[in-house]
C-alpha atoms as a PDB file:
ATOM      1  CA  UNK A   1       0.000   0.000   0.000  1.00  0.00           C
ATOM      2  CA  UNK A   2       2.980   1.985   0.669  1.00  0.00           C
ATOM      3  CA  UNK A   3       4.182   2.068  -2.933  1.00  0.00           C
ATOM      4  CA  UNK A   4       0.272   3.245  -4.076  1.00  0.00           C
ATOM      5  CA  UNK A   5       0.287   6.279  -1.892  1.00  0.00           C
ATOM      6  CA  UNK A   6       3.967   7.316  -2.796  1.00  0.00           C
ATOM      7  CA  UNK A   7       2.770   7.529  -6.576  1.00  0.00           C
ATOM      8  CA  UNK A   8      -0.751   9.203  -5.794  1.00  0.00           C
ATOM      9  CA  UNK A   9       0.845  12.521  -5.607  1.00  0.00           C
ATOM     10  CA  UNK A  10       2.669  12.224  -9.100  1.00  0.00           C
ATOM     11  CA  UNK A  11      -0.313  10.378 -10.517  1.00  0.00           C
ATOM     12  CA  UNK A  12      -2.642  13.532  -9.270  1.00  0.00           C
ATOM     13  CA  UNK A  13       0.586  16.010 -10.947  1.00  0.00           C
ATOM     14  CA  UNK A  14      -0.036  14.340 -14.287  1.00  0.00           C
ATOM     15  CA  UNK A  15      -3.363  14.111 -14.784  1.00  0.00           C
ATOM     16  CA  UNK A  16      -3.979  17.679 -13.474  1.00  0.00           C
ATOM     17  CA  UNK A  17      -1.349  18.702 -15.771  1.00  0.00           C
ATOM     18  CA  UNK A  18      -3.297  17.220 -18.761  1.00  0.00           C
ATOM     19  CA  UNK A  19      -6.313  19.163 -18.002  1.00  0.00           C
ATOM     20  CA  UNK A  20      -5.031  22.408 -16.721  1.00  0.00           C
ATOM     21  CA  UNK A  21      -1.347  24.270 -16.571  1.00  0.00           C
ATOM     22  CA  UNK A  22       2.399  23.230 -14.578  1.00  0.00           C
ATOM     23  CA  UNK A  23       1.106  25.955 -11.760  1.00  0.00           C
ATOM     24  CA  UNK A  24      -2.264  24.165 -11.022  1.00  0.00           C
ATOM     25  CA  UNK A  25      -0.087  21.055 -11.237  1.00  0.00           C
ATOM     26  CA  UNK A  26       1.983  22.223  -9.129  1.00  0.00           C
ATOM     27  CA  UNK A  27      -0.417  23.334  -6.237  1.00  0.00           C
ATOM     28  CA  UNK A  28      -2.173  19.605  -6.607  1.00  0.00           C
ATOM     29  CA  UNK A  29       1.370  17.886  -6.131  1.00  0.00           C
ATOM     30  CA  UNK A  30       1.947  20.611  -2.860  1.00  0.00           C
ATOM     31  CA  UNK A  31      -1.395  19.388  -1.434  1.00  0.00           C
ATOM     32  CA  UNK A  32      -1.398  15.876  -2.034  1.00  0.00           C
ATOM     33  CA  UNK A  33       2.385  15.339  -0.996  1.00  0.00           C
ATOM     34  CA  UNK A  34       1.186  17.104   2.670  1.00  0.00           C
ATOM     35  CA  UNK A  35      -1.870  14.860   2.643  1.00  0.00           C
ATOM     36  CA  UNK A  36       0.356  11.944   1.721  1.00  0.00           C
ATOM     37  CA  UNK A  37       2.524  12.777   4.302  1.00  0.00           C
ATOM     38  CA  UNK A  38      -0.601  13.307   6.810  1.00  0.00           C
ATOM     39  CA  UNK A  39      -1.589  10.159   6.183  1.00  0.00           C
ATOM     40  CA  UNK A  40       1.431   8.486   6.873  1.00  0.00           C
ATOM     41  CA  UNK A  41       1.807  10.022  10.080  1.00  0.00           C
ATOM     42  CA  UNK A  42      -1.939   9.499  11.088  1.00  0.00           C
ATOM     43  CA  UNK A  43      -1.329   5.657  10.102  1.00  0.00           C
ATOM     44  CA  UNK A  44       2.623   5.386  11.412  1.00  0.00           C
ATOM     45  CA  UNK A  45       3.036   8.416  14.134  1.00  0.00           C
ATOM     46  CA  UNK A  46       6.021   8.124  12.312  1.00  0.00           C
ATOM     47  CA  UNK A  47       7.524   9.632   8.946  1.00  0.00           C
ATOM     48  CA  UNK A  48      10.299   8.161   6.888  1.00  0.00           C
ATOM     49  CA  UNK A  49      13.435  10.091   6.786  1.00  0.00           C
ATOM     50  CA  UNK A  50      13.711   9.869   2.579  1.00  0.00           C
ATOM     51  CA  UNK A  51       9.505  10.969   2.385  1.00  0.00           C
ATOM     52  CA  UNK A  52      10.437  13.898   5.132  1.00  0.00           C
ATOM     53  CA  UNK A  53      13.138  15.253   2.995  1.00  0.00           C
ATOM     54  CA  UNK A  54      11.566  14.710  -0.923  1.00  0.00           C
ATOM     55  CA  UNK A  55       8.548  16.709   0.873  1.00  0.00           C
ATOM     56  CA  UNK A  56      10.586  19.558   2.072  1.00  0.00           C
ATOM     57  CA  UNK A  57      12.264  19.793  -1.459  1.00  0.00           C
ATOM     58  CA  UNK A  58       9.169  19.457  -3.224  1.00  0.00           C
ATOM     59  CA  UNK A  59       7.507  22.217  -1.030  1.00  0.00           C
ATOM     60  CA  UNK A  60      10.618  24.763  -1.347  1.00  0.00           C
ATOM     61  CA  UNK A  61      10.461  24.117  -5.367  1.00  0.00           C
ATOM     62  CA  UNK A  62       7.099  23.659  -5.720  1.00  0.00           C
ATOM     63  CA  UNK A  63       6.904  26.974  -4.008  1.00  0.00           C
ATOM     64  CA  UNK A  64       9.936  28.377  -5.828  1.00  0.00           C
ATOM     65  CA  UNK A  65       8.108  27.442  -9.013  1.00  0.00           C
ATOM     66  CA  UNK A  66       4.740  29.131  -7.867  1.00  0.00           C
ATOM     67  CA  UNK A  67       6.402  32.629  -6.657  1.00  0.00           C
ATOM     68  CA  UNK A  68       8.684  33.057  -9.399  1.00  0.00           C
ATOM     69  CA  UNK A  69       6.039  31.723 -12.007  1.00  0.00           C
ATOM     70  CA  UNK A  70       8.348  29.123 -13.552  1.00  0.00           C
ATOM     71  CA  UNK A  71       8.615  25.588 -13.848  1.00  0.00           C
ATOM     72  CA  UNK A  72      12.298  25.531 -14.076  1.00  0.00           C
ATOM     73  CA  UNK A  73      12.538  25.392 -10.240  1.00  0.00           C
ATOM     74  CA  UNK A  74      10.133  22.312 -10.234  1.00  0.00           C
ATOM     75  CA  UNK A  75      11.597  20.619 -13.299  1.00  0.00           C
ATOM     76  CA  UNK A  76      15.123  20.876 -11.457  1.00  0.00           C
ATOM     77  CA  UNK A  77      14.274  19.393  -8.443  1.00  0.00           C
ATOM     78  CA  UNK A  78      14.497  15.923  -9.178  1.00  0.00           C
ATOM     79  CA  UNK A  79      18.160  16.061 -10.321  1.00  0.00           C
ATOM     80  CA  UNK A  80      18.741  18.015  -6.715  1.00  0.00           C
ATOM     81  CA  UNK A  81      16.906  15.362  -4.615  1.00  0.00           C
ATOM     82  CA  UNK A  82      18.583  12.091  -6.609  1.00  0.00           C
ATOM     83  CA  UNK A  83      22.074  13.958  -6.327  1.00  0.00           C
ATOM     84  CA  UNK A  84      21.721  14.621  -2.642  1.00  0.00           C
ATOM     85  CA  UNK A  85      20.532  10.205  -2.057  1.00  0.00           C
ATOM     86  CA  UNK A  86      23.029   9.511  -4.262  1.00  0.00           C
ATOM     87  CA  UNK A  87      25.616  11.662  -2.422  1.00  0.00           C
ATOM     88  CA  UNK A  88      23.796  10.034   1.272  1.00  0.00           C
ATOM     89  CA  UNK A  89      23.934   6.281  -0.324  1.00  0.00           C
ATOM     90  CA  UNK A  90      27.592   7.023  -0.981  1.00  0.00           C
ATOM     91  CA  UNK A  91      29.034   8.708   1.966  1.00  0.00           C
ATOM     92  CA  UNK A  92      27.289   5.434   3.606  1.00  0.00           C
ATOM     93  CA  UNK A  93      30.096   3.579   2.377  1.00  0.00           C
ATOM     94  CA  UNK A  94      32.196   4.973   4.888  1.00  0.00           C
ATOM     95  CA  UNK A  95      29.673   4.113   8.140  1.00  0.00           C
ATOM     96  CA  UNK A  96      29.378   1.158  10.016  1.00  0.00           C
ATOM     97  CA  UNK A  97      25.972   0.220   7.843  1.00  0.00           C
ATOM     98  CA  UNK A  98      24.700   1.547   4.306  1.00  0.00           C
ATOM     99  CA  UNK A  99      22.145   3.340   3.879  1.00  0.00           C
ATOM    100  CA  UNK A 100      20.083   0.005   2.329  1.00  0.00           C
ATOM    101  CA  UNK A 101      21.528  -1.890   5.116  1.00  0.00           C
ATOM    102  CA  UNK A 102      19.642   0.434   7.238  1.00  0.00           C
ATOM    103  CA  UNK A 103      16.681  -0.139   5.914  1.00  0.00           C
ATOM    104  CA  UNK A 104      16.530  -3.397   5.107  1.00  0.00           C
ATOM    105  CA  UNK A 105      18.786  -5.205   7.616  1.00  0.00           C
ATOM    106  CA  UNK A 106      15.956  -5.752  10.042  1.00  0.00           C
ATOM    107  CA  UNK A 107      14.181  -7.876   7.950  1.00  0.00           C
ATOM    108  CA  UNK A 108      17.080  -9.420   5.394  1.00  0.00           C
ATOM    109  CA  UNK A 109      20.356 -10.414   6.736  1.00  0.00           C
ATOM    110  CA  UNK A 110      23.062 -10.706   4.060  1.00  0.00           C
ATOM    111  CA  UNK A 111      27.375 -10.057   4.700  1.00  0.00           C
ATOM    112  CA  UNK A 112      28.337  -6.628   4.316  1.00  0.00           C
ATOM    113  CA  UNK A 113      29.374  -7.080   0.326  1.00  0.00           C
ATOM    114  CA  UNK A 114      26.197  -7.677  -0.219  1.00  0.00           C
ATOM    115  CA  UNK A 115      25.187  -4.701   1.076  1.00  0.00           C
ATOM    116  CA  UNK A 116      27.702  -2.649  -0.416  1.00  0.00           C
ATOM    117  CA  UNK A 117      26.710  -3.765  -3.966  1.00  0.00           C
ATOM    118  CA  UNK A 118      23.252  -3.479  -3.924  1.00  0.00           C
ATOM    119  CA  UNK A 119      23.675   0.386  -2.273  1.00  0.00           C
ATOM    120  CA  UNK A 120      26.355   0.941  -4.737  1.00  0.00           C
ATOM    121  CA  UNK A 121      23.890  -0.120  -7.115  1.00  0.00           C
ATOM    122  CA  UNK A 122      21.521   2.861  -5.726  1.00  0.00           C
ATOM    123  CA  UNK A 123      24.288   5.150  -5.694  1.00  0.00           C
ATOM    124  CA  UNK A 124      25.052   4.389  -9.664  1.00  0.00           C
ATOM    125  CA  UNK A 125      21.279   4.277 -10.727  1.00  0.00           C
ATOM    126  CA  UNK A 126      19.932   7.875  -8.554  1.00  0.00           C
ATOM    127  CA  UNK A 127      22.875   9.328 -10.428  1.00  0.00           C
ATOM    128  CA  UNK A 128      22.137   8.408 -13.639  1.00  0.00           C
ATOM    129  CA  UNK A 129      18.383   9.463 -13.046  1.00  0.00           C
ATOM    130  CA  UNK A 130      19.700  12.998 -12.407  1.00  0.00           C
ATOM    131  CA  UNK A 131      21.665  13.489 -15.152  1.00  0.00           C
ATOM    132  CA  UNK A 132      18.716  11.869 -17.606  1.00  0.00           C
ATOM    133  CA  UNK A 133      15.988  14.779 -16.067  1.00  0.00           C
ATOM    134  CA  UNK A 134      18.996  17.263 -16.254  1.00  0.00           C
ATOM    135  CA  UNK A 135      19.137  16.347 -20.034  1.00  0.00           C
ATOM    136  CA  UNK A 136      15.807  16.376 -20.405  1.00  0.00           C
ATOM    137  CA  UNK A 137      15.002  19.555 -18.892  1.00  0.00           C
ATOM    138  CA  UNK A 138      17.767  21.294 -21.101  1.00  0.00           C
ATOM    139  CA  UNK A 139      17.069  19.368 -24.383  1.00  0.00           C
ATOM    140  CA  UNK A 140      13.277  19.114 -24.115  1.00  0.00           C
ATOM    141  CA  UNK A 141       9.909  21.280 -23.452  1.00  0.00           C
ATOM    142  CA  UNK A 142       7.605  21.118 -20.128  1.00  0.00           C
ATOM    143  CA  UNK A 143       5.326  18.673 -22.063  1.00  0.00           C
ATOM    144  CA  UNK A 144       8.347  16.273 -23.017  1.00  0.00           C
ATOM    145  CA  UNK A 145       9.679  16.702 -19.046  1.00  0.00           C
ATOM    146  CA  UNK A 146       6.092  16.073 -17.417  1.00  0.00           C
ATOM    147  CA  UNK A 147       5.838  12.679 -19.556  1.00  0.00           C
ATOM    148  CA  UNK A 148       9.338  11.565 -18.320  1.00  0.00           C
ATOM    149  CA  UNK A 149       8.333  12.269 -14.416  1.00  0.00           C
ATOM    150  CA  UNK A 150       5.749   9.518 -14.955  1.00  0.00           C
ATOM    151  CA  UNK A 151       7.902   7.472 -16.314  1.00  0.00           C
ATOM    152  CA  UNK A 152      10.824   7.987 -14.188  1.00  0.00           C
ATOM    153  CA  UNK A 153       8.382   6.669 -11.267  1.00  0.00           C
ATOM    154  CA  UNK A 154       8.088   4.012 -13.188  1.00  0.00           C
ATOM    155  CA  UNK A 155      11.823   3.454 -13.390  1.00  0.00           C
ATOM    156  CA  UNK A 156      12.255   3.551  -9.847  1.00  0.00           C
ATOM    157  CA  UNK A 157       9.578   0.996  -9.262  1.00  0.00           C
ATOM    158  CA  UNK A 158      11.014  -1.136 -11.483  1.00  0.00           C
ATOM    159  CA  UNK A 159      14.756  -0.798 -10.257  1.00  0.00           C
ATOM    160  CA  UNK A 160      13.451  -1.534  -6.384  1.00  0.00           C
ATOM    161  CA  UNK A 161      11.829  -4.782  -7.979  1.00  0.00           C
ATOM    162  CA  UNK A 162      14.965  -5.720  -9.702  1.00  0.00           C
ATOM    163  CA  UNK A 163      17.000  -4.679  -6.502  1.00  0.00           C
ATOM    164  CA  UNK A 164      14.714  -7.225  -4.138  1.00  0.00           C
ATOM    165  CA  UNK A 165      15.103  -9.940  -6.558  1.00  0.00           C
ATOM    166  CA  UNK A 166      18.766  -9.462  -6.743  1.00  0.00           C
ATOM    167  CA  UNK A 167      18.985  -8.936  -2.978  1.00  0.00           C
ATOM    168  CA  UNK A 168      16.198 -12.102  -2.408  1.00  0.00           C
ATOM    169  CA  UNK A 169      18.918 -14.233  -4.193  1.00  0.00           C
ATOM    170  CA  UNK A 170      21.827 -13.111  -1.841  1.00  0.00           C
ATOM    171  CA  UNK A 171      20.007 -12.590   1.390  1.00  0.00           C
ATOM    172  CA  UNK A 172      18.107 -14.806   3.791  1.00  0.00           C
ATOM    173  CA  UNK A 173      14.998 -13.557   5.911  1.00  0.00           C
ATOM    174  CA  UNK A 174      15.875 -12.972   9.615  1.00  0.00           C
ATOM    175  CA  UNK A 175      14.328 -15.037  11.826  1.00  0.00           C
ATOM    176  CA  UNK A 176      11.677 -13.458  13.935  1.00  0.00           C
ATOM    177  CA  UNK A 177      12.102 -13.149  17.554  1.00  0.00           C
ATOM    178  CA  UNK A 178       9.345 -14.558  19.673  1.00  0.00           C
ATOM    179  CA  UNK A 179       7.855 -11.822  21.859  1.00  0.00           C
END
């Protein structure tokens, strides 16, 4: 369920953006990112570090966008937000646990190369995602950039699939503690 609301706020950015302009688009993707983010909290009493901080850079260039009455702002943000993971996943090299170690380790217990591949992997692929929207934003119209945020969803989606098959064949389940 996770995964659905995570792409209800880009689903609501496209199809408002097919029936109205980037700034309406905009506002819809503000709103439904806080309610997303409402939700989760209401549900968790707990938000995820990575939602948290794509929020707060979607707010302060969705906002950017809105004041300024440009897109630019907006269609730069994801190349800002995958540099910065890719800079986190990286610099989590150097810790005791990566960042996907982090996340996953409590359910998945694999040794540490494991972990530093499939990060590395992360690293690698949130790069190369925002250099592709930097080219597209410089080489392409709002139209063309719109279409590739859908599918760059996509792309993620299918990467984290990939990832958990990869990591499902290297791993083992932890075994659950009795309470």
């Amino acid at each position: 369920m996770s995964a659905l609301t995570d792409l209800l706020p880009v689903l609501a950015f496209f199809l408002t953006y097919k029936f109205a302009d980037i700034y309406t688009a905009t506002v819809v993707l503000m709103f439904s990112t806080l309610a997303q983010v409402g939700y989760t909290w209401f549900k968790t009493r707990q938000i995820p570090k990575m939602t948290l901080w794509s929020s707060v850079l979607l707010l302060g260039f969705g906002g950017a966008t809105l004041y300024f009455h440009s897109p630019a702002a907006l269609m730069w943000m994801p190349s800002v937000l995958y540099g910065t993971l890719a800079a986190l996943f990286l610099a989590s090299h150097f810790t005791p646990a990566t960042v996907l170690e982090r996340v996953a380790g409590s359910q998945l217990e694999a040794p540490k190369r494991i972990w530093a591949v499939a990060n590395g992997s992360w690293v690698l692929f949130f790069i190369a995602l925002g250099l592709v929207n930097y080219w597209v934003l410089s080489h392409y119209g709002l139209d063309t950039w719109v279409r590739f945020k859908l599918i760059k969803v996509g792309l993620v989606f299918v990467f984290a699939i990939a990832q958990a098959f990869w990591l499902a064949r290297h791993a083992t389940p932890r075994a659950e503690t009795p309470v």
